[in-house]
PDB file of N, CA and C in Angstrom:
ATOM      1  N   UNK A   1      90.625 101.250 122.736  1.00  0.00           N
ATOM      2  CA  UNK A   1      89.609 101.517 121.743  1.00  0.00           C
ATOM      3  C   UNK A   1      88.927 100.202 121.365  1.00  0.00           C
ATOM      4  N   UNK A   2      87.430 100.105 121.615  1.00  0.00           N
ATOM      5  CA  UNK A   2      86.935  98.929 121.334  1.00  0.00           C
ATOM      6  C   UNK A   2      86.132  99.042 119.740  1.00  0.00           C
ATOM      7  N   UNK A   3      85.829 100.273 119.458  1.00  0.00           N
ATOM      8  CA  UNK A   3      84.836 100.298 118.354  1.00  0.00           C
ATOM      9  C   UNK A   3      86.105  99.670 116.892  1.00  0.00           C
ATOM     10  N   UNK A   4      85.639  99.101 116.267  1.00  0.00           N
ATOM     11  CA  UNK A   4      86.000  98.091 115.202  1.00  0.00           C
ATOM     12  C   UNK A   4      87.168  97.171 115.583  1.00  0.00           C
ATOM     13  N   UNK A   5      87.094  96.711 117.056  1.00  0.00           N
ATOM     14  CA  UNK A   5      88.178  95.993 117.431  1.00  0.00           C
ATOM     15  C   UNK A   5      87.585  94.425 117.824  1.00  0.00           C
ATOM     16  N   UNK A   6      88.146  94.069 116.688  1.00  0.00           N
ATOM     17  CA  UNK A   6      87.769  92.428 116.644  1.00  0.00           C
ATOM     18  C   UNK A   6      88.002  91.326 118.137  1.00  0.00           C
ATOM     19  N   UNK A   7      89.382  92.114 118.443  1.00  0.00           N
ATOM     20  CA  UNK A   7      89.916  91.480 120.132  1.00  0.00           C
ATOM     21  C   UNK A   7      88.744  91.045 120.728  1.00  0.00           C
ATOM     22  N   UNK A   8      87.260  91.480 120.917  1.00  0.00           N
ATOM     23  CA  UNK A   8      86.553  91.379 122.039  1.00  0.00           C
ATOM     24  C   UNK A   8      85.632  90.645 121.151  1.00  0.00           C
ATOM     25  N   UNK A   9      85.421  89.839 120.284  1.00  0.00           N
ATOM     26  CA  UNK A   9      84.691  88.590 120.081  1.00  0.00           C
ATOM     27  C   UNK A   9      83.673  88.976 118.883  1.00  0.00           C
ATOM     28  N   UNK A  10      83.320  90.692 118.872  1.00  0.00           N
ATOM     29  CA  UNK A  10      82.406  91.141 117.632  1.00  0.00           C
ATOM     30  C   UNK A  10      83.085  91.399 116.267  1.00  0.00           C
ATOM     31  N   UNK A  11      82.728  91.168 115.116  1.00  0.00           N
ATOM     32  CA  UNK A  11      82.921  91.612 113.735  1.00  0.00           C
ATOM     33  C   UNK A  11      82.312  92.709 113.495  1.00  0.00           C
ATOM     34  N   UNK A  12      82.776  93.567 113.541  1.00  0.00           N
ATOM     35  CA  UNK A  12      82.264  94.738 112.716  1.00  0.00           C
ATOM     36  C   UNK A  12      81.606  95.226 111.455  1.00  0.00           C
ATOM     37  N   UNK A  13      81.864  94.175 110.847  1.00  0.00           N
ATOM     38  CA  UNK A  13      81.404  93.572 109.203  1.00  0.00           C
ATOM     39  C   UNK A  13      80.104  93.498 109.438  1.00  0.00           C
ATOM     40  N   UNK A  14      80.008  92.025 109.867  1.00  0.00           N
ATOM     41  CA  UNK A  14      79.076  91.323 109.769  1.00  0.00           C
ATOM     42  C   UNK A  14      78.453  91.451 110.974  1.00  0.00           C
ATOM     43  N   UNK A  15      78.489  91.566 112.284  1.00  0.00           N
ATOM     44  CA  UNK A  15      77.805  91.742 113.519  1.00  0.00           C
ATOM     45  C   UNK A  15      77.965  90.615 114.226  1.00  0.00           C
ATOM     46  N   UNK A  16      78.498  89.127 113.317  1.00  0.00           N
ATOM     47  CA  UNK A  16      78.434  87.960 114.111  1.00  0.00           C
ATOM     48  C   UNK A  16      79.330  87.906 115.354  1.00  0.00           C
ATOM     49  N   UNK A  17      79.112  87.265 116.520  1.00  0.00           N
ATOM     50  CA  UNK A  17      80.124  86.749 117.444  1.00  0.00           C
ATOM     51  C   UNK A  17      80.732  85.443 116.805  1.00  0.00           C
ATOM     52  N   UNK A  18      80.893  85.465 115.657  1.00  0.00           N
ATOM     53  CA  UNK A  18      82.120  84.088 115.181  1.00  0.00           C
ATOM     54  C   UNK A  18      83.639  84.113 115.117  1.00  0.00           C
ATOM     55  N   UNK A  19      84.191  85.391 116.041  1.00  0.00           N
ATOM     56  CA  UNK A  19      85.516  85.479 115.595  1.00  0.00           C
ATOM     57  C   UNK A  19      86.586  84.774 116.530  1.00  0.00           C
ATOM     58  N   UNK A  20      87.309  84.070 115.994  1.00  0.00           N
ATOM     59  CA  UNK A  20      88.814  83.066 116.105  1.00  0.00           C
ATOM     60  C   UNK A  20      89.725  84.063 116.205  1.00  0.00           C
ATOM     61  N   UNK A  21      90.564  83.610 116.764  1.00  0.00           N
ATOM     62  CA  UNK A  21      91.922  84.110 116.792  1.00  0.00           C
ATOM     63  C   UNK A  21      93.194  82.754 116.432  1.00  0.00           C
ATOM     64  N   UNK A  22      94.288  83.404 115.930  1.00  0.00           N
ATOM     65  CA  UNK A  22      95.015  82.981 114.795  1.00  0.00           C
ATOM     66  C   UNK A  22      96.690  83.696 115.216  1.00  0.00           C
ATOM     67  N   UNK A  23      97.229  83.052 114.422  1.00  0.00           N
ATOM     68  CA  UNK A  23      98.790  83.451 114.277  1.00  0.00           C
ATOM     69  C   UNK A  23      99.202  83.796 113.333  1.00  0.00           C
ATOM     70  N   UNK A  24      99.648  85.071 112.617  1.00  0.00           N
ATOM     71  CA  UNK A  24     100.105  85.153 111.037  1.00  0.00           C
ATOM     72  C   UNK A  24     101.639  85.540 111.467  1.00  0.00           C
ATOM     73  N   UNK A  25     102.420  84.601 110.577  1.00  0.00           N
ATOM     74  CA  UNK A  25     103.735  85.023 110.654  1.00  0.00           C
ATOM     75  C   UNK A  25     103.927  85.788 109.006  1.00  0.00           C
ATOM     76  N   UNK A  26     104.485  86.146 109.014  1.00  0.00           N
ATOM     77  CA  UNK A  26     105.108  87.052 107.482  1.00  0.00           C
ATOM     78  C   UNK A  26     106.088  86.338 106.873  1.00  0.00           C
ATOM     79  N   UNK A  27     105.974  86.227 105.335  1.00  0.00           N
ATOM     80  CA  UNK A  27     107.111  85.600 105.069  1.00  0.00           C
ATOM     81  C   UNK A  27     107.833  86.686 104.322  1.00  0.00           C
ATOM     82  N   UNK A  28     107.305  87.801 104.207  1.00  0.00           N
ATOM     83  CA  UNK A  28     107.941  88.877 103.755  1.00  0.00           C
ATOM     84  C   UNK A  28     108.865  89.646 105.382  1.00  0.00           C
ATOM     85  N   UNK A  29     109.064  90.945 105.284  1.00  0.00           N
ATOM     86  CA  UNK A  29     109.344  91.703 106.617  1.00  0.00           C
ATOM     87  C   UNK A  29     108.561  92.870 106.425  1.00  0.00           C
ATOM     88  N   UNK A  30     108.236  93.757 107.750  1.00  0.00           N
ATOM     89  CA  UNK A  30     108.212  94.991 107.967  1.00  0.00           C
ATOM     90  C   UNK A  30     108.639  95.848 107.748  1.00  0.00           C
ATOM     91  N   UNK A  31     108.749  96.532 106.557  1.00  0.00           N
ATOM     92  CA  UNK A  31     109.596  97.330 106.309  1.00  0.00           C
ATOM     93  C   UNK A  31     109.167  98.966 106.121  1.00  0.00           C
ATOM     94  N   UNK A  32     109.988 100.180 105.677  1.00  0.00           N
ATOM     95  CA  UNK A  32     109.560 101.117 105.570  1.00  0.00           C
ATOM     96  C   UNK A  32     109.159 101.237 103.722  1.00  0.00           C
ATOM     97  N   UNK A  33     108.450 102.250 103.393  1.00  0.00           N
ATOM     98  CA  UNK A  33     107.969 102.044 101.843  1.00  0.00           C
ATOM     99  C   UNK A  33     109.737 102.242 101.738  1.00  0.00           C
ATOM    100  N   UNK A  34     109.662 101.257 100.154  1.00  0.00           N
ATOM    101  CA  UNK A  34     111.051 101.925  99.375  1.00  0.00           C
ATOM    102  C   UNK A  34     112.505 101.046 100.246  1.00  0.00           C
ATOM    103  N   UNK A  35     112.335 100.529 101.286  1.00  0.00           N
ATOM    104  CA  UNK A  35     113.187  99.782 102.280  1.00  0.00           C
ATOM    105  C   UNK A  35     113.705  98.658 101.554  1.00  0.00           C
ATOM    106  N   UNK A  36     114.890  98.051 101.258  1.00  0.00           N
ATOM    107  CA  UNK A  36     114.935  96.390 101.785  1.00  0.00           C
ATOM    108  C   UNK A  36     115.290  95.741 102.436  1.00  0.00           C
ATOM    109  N   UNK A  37     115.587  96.669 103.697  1.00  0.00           N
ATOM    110  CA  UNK A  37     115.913  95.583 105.109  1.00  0.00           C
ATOM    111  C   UNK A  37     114.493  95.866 105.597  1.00  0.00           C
ATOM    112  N   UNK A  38     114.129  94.770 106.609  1.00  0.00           N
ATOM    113  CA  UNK A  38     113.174  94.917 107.610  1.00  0.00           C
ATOM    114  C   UNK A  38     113.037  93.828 108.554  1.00  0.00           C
ATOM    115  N   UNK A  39     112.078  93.729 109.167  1.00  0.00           N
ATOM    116  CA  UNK A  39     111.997  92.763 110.542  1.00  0.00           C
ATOM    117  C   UNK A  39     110.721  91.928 110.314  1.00  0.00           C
ATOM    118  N   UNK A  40     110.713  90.826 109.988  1.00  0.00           N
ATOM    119  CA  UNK A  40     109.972  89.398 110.327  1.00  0.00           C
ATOM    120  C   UNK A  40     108.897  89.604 111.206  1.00  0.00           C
ATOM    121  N   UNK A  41     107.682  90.222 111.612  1.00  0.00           N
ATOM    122  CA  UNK A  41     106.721  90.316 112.525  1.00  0.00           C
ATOM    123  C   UNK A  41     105.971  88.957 112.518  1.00  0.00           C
ATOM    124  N   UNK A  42     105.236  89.237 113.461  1.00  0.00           N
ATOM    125  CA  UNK A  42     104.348  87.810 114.071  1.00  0.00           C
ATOM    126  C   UNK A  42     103.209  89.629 114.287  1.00  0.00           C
ATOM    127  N   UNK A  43     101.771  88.600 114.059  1.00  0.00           N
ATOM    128  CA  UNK A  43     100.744  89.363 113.966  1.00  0.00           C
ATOM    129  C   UNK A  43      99.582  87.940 114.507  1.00  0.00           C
ATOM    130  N   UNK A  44      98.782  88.732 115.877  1.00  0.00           N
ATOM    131  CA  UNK A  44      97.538  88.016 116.398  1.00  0.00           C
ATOM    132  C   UNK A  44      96.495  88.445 115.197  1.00  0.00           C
ATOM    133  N   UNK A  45      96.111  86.969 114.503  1.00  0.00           N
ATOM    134  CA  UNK A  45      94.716  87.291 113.571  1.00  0.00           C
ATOM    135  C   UNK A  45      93.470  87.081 113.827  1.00  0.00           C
ATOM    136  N   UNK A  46      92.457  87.917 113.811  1.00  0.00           N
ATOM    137  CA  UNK A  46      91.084  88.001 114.228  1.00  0.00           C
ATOM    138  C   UNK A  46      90.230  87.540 113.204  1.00  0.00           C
ATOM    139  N   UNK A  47      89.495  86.443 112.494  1.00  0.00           N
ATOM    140  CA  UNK A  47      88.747  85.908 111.579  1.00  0.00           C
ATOM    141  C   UNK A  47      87.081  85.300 112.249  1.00  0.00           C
ATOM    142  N   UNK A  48      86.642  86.401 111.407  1.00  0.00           N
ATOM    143  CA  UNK A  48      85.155  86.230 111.087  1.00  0.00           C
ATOM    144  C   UNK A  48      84.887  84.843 110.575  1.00  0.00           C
ATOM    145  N   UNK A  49      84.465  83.844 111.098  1.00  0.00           N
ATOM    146  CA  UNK A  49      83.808  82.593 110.601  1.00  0.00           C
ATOM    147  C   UNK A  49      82.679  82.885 109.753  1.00  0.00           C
ATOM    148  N   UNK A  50      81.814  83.885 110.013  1.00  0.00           N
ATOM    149  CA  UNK A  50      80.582  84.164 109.154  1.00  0.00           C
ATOM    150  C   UNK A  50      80.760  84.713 107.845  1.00  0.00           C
ATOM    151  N   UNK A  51      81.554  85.942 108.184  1.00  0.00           N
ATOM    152  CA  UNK A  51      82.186  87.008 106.416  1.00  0.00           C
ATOM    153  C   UNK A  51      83.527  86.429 106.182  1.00  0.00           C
ATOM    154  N   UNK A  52      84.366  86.209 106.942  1.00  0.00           N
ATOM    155  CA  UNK A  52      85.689  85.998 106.351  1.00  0.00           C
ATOM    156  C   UNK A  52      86.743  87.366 106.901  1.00  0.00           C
ATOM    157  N   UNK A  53      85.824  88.263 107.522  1.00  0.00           N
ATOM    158  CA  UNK A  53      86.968  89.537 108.064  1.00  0.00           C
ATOM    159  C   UNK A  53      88.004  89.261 108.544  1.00  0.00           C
ATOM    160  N   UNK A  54      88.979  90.055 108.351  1.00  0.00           N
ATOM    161  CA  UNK A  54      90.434  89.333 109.184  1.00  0.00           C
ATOM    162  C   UNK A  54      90.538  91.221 109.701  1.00  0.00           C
ATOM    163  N   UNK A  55      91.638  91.076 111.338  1.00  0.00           N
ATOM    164  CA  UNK A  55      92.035  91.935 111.414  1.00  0.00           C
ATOM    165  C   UNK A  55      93.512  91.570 111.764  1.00  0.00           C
ATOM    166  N   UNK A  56      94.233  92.013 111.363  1.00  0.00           N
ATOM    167  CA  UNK A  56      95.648  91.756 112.105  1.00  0.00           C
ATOM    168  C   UNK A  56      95.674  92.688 112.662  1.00  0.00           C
ATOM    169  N   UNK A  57      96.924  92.360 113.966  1.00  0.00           N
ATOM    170  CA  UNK A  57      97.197  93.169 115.157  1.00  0.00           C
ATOM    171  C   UNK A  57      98.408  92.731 115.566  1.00  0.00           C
ATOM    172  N   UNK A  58      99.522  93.682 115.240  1.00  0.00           N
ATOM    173  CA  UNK A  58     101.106  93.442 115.396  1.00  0.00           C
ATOM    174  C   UNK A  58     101.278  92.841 117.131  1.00  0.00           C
ATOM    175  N   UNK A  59     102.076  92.463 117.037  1.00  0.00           N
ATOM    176  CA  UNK A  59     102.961  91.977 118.184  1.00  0.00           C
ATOM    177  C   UNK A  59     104.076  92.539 118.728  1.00  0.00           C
ATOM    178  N   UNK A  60     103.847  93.881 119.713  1.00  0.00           N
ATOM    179  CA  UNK A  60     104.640  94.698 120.069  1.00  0.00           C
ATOM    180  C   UNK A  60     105.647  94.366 120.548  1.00  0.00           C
ATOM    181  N   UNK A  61     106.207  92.971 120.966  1.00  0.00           N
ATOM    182  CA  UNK A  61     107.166  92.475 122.168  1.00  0.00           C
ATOM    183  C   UNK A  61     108.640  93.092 121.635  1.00  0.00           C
ATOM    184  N   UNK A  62     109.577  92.692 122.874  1.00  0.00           N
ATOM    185  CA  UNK A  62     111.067  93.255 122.521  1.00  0.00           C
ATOM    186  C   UNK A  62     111.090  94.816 121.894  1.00  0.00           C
ATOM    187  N   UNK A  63     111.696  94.326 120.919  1.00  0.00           N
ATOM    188  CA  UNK A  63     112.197  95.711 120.283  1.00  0.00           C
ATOM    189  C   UNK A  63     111.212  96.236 119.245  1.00  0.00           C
ATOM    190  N   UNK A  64     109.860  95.576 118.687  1.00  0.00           N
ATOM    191  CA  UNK A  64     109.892  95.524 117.381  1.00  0.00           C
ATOM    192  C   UNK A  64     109.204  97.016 117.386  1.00  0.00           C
ATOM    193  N   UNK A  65     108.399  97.403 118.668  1.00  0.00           N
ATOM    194  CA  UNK A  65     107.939  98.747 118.964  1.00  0.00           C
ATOM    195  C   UNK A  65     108.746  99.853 118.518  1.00  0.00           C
ATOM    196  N   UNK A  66     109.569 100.224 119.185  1.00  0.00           N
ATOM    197  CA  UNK A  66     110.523 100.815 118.848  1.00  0.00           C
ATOM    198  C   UNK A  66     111.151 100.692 117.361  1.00  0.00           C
ATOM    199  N   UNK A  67     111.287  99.447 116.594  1.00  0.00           N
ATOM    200  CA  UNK A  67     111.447  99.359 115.063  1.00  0.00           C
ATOM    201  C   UNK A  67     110.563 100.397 114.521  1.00  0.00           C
ATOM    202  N   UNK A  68     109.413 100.032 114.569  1.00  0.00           N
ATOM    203  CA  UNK A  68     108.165 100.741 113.936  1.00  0.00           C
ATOM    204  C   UNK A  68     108.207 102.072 114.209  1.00  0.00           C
ATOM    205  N   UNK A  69     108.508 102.649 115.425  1.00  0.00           N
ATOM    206  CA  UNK A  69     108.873 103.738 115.401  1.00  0.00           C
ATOM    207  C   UNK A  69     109.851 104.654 115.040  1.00  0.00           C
ATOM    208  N   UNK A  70     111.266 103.732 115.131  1.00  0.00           N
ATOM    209  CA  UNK A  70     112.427 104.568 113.962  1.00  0.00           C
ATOM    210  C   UNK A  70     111.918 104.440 112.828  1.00  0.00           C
ATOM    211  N   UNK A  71     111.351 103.300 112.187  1.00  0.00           N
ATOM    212  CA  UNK A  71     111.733 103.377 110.867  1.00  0.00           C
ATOM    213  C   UNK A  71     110.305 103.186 110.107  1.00  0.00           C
ATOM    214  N   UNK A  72     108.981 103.705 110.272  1.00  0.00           N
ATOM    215  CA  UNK A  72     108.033 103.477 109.312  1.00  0.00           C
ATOM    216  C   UNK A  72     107.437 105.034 109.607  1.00  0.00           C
ATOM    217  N   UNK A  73     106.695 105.198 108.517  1.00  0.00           N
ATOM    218  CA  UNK A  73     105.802 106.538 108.238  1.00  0.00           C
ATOM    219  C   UNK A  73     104.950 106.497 109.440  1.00  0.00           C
ATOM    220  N   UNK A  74     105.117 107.592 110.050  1.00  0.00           N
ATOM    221  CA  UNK A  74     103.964 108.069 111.065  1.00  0.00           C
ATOM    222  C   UNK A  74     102.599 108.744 110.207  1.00  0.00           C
ATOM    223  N   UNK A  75     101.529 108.410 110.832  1.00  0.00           N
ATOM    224  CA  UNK A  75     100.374 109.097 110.183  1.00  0.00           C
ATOM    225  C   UNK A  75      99.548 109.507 111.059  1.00  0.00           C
ATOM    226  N   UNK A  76      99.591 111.200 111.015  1.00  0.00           N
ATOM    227  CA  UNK A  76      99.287 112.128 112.044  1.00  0.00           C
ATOM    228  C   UNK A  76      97.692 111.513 112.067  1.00  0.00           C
ATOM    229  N   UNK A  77      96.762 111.816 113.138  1.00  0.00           N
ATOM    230  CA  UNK A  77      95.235 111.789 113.994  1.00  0.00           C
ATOM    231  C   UNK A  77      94.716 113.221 112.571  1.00  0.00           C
ATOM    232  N   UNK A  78      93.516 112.348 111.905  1.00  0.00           N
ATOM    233  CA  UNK A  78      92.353 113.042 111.394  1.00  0.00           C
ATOM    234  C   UNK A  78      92.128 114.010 111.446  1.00  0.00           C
ATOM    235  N   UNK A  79      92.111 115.345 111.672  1.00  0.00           N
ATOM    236  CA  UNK A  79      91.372 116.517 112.023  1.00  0.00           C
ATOM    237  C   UNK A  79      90.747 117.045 110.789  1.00  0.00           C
ATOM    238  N   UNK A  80      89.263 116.481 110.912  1.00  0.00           N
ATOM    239  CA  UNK A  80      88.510 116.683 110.278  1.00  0.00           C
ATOM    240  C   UNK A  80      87.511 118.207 110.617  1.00  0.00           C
ATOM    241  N   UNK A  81      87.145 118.749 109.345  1.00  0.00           N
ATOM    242  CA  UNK A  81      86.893 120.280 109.709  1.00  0.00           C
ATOM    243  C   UNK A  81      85.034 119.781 109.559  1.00  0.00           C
TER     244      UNK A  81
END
C-alpha cells in the first residue's frame, strides 16, 4: 500500500519530497492496553523536513510479529455502508 506511505519519499501532509528516515527506539514497551509486561520495539521513522510529519513503522524482525499478534487488540478492515 503506497497511498499515505511515507516509505517512498512523499508526505502526505504537506506534498513535499523532504522526507528522512530515522530510528525511534522506545523507552517505554509494546504492550497490550491495561498490560505491564511488554517488548522494547525499534520503529523506522519517516519525517517531513517541510511540516514536521512523522510516520512510524514497526520493525517486524524475530519474534516481535508474532508478539503483536498474541498479545495486542486486532482491529477488524472498515466496512463502510
Amino acid at each position: 500500500m503506497t497511498n499515505g506511505d511515507m516509505r517512498y519519499g512523499h508526505c502526505t501532509v504537506c506534498g513535499a519530497h523532504e522526507v528522512f528516515r530515522g530510528e525511534y527506539t522506545a523507552q517505554g514497551a509494546l504492550r497490550q492496553s491495561g498490560s505491564l509486561l511488554g517488548k522494547q520495539p525499534v520503529f523506522d521513522a519517516y519525517v517531513c523536513a517541510a511540516c514536521g510529519h512523522t510516520q512510524l513503522h514497526l520493525r517486524l524482525e524475530g519474534r516481535m510479529a508474532s508478539y503483536v499478534q498474541r498479545n495486542l487488540q486486532w482491529i477488524p478492515p472498515y466496512q463502510g455502508t
